[in-house]
N, C-alpha and C. Protein backbone atom coordinates (compact mmCIF):
# COMPACT_ATOMS: atom_id res chain seq x y z
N UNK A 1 -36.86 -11.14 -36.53
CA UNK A 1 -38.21 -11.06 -36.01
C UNK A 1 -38.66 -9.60 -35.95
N UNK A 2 -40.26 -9.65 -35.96
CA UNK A 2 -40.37 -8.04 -35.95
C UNK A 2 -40.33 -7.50 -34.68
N UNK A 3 -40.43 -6.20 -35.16
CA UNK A 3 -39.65 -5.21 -33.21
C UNK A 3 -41.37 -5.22 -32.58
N UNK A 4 -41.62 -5.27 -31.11
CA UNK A 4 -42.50 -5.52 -30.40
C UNK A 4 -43.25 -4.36 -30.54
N UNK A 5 -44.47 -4.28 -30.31
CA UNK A 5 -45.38 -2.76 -30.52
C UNK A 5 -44.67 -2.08 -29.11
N UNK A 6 -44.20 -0.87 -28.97
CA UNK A 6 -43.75 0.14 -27.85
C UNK A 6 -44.77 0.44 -26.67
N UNK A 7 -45.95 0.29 -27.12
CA UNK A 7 -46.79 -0.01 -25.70
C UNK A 7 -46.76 -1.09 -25.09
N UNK A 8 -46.45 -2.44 -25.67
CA UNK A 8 -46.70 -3.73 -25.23
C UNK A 8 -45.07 -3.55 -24.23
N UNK A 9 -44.03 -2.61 -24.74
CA UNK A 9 -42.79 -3.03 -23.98
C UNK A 9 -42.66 -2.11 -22.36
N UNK A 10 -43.51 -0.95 -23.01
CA UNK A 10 -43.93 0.37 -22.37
C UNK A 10 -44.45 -0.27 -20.77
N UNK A 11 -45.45 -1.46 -21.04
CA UNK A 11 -46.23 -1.76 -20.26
C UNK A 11 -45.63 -2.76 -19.48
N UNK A 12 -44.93 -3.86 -19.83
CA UNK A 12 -44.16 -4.47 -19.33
C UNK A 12 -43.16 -4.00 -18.75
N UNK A 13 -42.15 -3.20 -19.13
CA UNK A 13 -41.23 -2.57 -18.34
C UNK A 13 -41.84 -1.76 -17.23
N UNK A 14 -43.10 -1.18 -17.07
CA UNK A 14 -43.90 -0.22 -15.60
C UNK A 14 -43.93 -1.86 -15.31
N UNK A 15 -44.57 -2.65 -15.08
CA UNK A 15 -44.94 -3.68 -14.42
C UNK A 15 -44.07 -4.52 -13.88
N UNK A 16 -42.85 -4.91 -14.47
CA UNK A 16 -41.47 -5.65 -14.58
C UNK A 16 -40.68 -4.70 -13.15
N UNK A 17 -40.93 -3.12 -13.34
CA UNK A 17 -40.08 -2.43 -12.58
C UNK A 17 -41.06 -1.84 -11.38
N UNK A 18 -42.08 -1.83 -11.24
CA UNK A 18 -42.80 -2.20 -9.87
C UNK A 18 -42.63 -3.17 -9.00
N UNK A 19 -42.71 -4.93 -9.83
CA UNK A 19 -42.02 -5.81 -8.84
C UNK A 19 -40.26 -6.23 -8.74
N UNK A 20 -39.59 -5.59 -9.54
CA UNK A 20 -37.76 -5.32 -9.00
C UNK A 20 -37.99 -4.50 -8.18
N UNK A 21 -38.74 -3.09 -8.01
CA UNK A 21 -38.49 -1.87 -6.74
C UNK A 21 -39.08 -2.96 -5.98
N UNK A 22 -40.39 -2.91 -6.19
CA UNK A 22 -40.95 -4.01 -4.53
C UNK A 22 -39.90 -5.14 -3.68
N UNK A 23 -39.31 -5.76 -4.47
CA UNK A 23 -37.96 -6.83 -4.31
C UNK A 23 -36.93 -6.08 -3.99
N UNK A 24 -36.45 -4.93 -4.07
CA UNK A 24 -35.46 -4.53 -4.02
C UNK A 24 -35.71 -4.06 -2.19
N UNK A 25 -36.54 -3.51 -2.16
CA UNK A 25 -37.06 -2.78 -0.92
C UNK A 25 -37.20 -3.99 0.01
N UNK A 26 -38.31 -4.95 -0.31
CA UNK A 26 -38.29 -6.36 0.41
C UNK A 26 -37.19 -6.69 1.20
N UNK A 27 -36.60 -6.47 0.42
CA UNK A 27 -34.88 -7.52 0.72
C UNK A 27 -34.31 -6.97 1.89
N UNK A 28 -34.69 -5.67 2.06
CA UNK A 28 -34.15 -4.83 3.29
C UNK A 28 -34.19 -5.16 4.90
N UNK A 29 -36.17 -6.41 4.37
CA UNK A 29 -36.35 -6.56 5.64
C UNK A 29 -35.53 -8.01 6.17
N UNK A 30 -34.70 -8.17 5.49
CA UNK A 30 -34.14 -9.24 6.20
C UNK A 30 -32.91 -8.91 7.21
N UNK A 31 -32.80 -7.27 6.68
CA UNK A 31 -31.62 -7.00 8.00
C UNK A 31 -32.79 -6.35 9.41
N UNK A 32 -33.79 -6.25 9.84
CA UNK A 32 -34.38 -6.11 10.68
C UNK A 32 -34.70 -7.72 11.61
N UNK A 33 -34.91 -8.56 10.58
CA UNK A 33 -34.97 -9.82 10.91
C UNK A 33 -34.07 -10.56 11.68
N UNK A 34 -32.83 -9.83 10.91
CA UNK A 34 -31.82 -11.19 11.80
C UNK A 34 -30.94 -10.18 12.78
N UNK A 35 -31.20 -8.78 12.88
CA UNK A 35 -30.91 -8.13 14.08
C UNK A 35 -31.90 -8.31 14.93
N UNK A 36 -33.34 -8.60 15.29
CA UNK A 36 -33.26 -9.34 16.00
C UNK A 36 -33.30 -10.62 16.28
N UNK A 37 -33.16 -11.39 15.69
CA UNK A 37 -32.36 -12.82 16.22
C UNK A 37 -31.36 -12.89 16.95
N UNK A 38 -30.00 -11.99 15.90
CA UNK A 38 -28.80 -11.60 17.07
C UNK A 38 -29.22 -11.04 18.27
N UNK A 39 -29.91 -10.22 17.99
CA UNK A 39 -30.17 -9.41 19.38
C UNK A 39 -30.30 -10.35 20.54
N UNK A 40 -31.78 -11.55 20.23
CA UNK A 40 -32.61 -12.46 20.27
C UNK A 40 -31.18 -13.22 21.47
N UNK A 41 -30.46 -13.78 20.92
CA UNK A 41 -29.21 -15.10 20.86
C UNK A 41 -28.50 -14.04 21.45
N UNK A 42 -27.75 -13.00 21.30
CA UNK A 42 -27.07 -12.42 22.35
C UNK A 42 -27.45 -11.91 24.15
N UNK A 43 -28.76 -11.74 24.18
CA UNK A 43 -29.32 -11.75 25.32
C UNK A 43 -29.99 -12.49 25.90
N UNK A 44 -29.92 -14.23 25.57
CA UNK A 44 -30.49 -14.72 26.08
C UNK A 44 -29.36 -15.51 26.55
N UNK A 45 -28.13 -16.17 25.38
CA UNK A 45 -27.13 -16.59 26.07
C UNK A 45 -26.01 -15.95 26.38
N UNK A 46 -25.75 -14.37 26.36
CA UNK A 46 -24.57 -13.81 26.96
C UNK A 46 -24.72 -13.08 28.16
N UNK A 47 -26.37 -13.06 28.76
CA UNK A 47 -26.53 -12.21 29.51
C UNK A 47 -28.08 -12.69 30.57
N UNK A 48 -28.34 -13.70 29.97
CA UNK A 48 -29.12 -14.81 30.36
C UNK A 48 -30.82 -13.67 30.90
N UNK A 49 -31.05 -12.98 29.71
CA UNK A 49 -32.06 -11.99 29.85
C UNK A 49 -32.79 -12.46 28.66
N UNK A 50 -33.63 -13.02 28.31
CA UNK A 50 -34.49 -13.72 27.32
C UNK A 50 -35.22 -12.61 26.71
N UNK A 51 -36.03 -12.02 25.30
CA UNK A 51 -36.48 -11.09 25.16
C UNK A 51 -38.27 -11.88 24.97
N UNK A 52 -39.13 -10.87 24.94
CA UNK A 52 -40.24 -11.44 25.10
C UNK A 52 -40.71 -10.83 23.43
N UNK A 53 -40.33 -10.31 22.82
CA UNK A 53 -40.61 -9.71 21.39
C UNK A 53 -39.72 -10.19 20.08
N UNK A 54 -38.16 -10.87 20.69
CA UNK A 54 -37.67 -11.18 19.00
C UNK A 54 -38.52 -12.60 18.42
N UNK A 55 -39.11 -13.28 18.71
CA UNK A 55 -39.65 -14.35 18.40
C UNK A 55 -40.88 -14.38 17.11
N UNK A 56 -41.90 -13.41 18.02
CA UNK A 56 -42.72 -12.79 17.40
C UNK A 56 -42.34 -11.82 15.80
N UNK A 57 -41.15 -10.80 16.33
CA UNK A 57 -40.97 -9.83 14.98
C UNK A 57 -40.48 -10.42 14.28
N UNK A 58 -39.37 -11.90 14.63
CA UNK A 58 -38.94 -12.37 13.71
C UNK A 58 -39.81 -13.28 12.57
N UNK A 59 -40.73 -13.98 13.56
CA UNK A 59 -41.67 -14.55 12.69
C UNK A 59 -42.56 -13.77 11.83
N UNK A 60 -42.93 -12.73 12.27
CA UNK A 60 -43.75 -11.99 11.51
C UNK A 60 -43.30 -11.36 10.24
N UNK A 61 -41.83 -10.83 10.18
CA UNK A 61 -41.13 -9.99 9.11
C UNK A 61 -40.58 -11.28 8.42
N UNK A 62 -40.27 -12.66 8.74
CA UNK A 62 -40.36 -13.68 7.79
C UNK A 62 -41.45 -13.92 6.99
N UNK A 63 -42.50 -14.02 7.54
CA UNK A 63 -44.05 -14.06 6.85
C UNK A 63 -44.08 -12.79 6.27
N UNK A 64 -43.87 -11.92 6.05
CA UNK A 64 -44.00 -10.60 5.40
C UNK A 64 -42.75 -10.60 4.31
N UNK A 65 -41.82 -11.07 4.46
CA UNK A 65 -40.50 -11.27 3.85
C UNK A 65 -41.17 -12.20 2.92
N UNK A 66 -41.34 -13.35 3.13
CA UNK A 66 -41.51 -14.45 1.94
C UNK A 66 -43.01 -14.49 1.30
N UNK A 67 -43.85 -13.28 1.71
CA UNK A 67 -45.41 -13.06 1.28
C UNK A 67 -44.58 -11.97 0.09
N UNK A 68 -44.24 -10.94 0.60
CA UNK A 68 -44.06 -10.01 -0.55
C UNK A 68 -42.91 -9.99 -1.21
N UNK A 69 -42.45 -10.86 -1.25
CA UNK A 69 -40.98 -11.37 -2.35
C UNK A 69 -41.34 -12.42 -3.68
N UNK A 70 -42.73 -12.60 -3.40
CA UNK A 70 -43.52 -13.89 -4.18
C UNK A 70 -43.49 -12.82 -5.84
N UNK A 71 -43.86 -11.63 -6.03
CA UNK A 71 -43.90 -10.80 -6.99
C UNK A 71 -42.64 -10.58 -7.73
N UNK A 72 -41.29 -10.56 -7.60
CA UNK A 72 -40.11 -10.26 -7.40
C UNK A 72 -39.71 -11.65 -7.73
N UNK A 73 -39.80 -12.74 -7.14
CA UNK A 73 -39.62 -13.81 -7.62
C UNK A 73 -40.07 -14.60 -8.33
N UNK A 74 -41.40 -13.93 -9.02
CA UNK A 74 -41.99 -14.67 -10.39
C UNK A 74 -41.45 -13.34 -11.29
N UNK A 75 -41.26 -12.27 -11.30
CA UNK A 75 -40.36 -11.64 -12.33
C UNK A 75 -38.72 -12.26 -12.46
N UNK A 76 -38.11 -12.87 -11.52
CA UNK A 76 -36.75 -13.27 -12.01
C UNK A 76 -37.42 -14.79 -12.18
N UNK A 77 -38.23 -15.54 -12.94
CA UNK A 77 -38.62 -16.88 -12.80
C UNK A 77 -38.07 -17.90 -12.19
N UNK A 78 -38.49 -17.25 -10.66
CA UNK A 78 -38.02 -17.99 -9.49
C UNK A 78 -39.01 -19.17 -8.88
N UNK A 79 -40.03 -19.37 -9.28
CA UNK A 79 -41.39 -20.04 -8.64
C UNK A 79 -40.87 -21.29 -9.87
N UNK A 80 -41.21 -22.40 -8.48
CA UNK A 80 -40.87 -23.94 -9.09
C UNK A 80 -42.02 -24.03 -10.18
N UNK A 81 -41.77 -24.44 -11.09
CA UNK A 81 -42.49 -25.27 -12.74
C UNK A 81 -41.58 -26.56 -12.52
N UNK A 82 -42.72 -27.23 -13.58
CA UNK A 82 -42.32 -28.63 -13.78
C UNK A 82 -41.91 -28.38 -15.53
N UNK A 83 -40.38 -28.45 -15.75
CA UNK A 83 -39.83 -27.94 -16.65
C UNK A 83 -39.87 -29.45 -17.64
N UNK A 84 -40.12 -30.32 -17.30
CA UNK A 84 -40.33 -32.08 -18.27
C UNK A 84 -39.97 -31.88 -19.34
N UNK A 85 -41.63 -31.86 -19.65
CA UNK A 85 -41.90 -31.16 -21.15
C UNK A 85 -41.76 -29.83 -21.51
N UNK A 86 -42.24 -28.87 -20.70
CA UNK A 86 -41.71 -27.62 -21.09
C UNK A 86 -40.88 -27.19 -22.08
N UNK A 87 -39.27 -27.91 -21.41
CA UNK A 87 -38.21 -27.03 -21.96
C UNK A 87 -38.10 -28.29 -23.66
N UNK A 88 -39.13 -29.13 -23.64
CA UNK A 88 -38.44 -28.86 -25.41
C UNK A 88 -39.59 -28.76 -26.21
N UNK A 89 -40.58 -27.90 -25.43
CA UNK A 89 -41.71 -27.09 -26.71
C UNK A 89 -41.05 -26.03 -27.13
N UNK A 90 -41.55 -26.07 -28.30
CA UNK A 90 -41.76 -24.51 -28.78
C UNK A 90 -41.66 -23.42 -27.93
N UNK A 91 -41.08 -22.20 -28.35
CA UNK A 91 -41.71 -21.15 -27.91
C UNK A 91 -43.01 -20.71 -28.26
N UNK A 92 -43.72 -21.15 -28.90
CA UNK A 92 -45.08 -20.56 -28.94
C UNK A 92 -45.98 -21.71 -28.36
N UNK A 93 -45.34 -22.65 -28.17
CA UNK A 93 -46.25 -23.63 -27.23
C UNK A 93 -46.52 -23.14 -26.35
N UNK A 94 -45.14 -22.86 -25.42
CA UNK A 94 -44.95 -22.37 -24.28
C UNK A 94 -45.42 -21.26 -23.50
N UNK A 95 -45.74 -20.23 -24.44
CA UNK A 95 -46.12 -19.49 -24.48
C UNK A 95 -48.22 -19.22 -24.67
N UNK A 96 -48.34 -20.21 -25.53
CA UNK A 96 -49.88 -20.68 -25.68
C UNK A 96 -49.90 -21.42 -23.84
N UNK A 97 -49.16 -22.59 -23.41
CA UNK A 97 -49.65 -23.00 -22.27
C UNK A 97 -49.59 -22.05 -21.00
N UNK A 98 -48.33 -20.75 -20.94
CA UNK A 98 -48.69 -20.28 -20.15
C UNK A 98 -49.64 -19.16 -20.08
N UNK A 99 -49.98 -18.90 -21.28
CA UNK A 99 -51.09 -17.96 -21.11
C UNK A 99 -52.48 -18.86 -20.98
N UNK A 100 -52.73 -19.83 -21.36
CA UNK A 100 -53.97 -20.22 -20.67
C UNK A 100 -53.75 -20.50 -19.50
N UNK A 101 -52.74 -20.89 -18.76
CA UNK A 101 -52.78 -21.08 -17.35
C UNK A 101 -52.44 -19.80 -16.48
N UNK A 102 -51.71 -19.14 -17.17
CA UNK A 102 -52.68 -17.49 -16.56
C UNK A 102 -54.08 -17.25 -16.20
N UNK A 103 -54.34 -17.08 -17.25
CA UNK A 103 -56.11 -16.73 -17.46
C UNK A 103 -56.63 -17.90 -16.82
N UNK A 104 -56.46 -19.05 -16.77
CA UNK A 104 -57.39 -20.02 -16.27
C UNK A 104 -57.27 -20.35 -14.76
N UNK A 105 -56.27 -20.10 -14.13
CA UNK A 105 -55.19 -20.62 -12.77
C UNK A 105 -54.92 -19.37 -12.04
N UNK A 106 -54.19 -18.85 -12.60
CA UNK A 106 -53.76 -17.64 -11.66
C UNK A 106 -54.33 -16.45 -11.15
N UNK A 107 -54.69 -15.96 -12.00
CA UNK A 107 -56.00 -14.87 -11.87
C UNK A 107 -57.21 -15.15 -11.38
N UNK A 108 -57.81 -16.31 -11.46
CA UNK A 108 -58.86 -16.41 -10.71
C UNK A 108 -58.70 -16.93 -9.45
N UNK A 109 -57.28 -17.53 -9.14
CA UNK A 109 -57.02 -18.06 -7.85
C UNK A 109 -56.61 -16.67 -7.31
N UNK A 110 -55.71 -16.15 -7.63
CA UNK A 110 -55.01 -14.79 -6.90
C UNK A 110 -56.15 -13.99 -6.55
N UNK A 111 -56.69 -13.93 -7.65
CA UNK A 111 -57.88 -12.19 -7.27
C UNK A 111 -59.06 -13.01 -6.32
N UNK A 112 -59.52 -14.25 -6.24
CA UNK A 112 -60.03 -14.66 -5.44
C UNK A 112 -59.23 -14.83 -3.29
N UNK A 113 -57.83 -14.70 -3.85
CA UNK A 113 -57.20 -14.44 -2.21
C UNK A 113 -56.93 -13.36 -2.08
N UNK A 114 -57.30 -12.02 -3.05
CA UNK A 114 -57.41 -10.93 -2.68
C UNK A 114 -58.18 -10.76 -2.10
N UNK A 115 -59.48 -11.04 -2.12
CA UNK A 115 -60.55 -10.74 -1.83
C UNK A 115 -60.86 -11.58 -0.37
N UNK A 116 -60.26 -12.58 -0.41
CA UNK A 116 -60.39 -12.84 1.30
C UNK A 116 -59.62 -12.49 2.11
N UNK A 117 -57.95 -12.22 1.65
CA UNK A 117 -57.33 -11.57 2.20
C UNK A 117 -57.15 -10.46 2.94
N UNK A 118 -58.18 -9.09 1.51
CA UNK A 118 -58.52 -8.54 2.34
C UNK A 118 -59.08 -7.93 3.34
N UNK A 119 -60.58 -9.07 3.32
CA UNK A 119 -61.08 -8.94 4.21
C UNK A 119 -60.49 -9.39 5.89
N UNK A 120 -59.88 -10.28 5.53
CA UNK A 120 -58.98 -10.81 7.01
C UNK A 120 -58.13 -9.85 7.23
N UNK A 121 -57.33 -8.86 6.41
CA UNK A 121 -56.72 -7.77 7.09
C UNK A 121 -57.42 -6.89 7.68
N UNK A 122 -58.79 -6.64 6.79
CA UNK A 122 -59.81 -5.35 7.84
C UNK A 122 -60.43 -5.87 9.00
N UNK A 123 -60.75 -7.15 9.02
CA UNK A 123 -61.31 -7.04 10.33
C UNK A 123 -59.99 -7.41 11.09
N UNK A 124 -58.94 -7.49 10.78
CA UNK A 124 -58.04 -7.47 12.12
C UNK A 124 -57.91 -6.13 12.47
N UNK A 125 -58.03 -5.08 11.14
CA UNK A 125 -57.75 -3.75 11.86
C UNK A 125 -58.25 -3.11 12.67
N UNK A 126 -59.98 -3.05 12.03
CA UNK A 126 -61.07 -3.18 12.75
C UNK A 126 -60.98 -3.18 14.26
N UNK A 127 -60.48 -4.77 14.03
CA UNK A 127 -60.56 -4.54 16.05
C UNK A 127 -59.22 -4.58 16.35
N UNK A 128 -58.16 -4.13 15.98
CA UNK A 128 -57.01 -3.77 16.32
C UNK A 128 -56.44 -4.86 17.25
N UNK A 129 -56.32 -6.19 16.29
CA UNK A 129 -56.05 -7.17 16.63
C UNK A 129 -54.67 -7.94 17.31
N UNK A 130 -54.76 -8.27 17.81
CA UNK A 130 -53.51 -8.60 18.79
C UNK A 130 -53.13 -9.78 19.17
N UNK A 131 -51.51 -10.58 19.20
CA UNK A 131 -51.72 -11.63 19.50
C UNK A 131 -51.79 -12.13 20.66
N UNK A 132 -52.60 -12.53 21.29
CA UNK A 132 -52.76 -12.23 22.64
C UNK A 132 -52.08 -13.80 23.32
N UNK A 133 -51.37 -14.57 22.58
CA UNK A 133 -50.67 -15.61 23.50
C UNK A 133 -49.07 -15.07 23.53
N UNK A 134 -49.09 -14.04 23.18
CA UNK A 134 -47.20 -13.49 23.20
C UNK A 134 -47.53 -12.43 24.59
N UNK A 135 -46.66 -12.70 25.42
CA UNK A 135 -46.61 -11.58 26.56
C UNK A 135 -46.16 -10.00 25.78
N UNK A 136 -45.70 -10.03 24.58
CA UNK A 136 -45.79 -8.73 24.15
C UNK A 136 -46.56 -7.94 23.67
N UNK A 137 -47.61 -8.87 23.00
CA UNK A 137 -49.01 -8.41 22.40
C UNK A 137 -48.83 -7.59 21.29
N UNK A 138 -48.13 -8.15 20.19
CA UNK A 138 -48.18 -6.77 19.23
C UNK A 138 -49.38 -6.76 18.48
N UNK A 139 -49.77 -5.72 17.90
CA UNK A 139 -50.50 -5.41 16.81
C UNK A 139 -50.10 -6.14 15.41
N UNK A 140 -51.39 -7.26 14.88
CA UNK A 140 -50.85 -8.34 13.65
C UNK A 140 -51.63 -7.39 12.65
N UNK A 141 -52.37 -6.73 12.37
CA UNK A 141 -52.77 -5.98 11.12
C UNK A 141 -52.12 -5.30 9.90
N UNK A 142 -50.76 -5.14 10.60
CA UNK A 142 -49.50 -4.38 9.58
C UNK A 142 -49.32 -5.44 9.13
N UNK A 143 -49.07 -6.68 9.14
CA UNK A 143 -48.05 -7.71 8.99
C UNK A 143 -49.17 -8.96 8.16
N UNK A 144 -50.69 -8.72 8.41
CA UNK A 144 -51.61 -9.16 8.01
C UNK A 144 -52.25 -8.28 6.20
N UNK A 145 -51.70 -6.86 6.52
CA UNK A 145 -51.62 -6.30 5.43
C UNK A 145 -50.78 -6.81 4.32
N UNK A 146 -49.70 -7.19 4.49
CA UNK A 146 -48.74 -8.18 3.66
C UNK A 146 -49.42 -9.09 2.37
N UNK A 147 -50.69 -9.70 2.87
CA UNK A 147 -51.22 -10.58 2.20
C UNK A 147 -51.70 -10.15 0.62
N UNK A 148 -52.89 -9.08 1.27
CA UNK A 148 -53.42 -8.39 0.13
C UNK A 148 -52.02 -7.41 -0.97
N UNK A 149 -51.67 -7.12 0.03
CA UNK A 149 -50.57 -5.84 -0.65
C UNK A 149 -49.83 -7.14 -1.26
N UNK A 150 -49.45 -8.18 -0.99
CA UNK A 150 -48.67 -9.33 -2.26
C UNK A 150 -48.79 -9.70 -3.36
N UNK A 151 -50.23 -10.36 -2.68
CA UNK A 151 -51.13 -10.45 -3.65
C UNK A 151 -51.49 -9.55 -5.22
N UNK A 152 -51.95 -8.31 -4.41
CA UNK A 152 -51.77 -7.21 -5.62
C UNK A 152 -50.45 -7.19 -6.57
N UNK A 153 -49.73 -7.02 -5.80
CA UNK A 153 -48.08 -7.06 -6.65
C UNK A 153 -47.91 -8.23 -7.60
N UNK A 154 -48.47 -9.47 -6.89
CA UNK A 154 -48.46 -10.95 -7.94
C UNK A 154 -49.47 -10.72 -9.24
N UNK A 155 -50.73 -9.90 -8.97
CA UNK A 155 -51.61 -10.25 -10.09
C UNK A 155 -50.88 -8.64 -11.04
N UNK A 156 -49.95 -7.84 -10.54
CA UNK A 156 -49.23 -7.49 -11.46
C UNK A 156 -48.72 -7.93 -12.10
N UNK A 157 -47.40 -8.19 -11.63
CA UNK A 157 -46.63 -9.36 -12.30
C UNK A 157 -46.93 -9.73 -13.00
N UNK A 158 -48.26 -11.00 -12.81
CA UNK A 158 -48.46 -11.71 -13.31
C UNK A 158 -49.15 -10.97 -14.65
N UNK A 159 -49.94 -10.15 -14.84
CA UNK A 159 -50.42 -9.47 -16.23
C UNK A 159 -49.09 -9.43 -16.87
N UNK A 160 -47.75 -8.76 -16.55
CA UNK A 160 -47.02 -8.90 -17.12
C UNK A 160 -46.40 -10.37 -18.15
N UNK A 161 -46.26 -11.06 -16.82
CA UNK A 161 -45.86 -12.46 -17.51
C UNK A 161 -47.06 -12.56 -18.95
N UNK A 162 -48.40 -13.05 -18.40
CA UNK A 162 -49.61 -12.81 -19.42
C UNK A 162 -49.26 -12.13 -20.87
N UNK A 163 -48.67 -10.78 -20.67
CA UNK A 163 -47.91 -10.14 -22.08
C UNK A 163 -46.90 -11.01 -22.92
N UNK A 164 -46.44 -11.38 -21.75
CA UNK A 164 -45.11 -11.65 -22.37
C UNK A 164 -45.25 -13.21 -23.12
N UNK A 165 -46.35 -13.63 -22.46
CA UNK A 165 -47.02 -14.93 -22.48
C UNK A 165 -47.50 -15.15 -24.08
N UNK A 166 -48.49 -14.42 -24.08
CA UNK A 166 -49.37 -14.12 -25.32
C UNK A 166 -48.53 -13.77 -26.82
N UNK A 167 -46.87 -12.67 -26.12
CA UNK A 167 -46.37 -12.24 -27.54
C UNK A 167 -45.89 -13.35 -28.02
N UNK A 168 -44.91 -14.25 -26.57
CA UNK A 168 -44.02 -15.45 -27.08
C UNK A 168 -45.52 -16.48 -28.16
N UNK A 169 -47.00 -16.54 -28.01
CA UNK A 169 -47.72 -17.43 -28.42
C UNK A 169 -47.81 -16.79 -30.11
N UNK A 170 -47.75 -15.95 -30.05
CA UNK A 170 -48.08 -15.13 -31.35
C UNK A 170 -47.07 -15.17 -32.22
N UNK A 171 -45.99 -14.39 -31.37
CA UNK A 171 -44.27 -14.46 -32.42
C UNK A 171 -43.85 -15.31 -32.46
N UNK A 172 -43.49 -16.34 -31.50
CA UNK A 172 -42.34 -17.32 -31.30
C UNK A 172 -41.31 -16.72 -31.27
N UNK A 173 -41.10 -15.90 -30.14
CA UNK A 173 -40.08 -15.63 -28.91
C UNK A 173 -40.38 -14.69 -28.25
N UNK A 174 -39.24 -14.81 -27.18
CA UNK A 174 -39.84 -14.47 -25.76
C UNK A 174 -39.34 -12.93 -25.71
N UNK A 175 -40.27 -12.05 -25.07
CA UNK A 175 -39.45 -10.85 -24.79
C UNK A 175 -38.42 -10.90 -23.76
């Protein structure tokens, strides 16, 4: 087969290695997460002192954990497909169907929850929003930022996939 044009690989590899760093970094927050849980479970049953904050951070750095791992996990093709038919087309089938369902599905759904997203992060910042049924009251705007900032990272990605989409439709095979 012929060798790929060097911008098309150029471009994919910046895009490919924006969402592995993003994933790589992600992954970190799961040791904040389950220190406090332990924390959470050690002071409530070894010392019978309940905390009024692991509940909250934990839920929140889960929702932030599985919002911005969504980028990272459509680069290792981790996001469920219905593989049926799929896996005995062509590669250039495959490649023809996922690039129209790029362009037709993803991009206009994604960049459309950018756009509300991030408006729901500014006005939480705006008024420096708080959850006000937790006796701890944290600030949700960092954690509300998650959305848009995912988002962005997915409609990376996803241009990537789109490349990779379009060459497999053209060549018949996949980079």
């Amino acid at each position: 087969m012929a060798t790929p044009p060097p911008t098309l690989l150029k471009a994919i590899r910046i895009l490919d290695g924006v969402s592995l760093w993003s994933g790589k970094i992600v992954g970190w927050l799961i040791l904040p997460m389950v220190l406090s849980l332990v924390y959470e479970v050690g002071a409530r049953y070894l010392f019978n002192a309940p905390t009024v904050w692991a509940y909250d951070m934990t839920f929140m750095l889960y929702g932030s954990f599985f919002m911005l791992g969504a980028a990272y996990t459509l680069y290792r093709k981790g996001h469920i497909r219905t593989d049926f038919f799929y896996m005995n087309w062509s590669v250039r089938r495959q490649g023809l169907v996922d690039a129209v369902c790029y362009v037709l599905f993803f991009f206009p759904g994604l960049t459309a929850f950018l756009v509300v997203s991030w408006d729901f992060f500014w006005v939480s910042f705006e008024r420096g929003e708080r959850i006000v049924t937790s006796p701890w009251m944290p600030i949700v705007y960092p954690f509300k930022a998650t959305m848009p900032l995912a988002t962005l990272l997915l409609l990376l990605q996803g241009f990537s996939e789109l490349l990779k989409s379009v060459y497999a439709a053209l060549r018949g095979e996949w980079l």
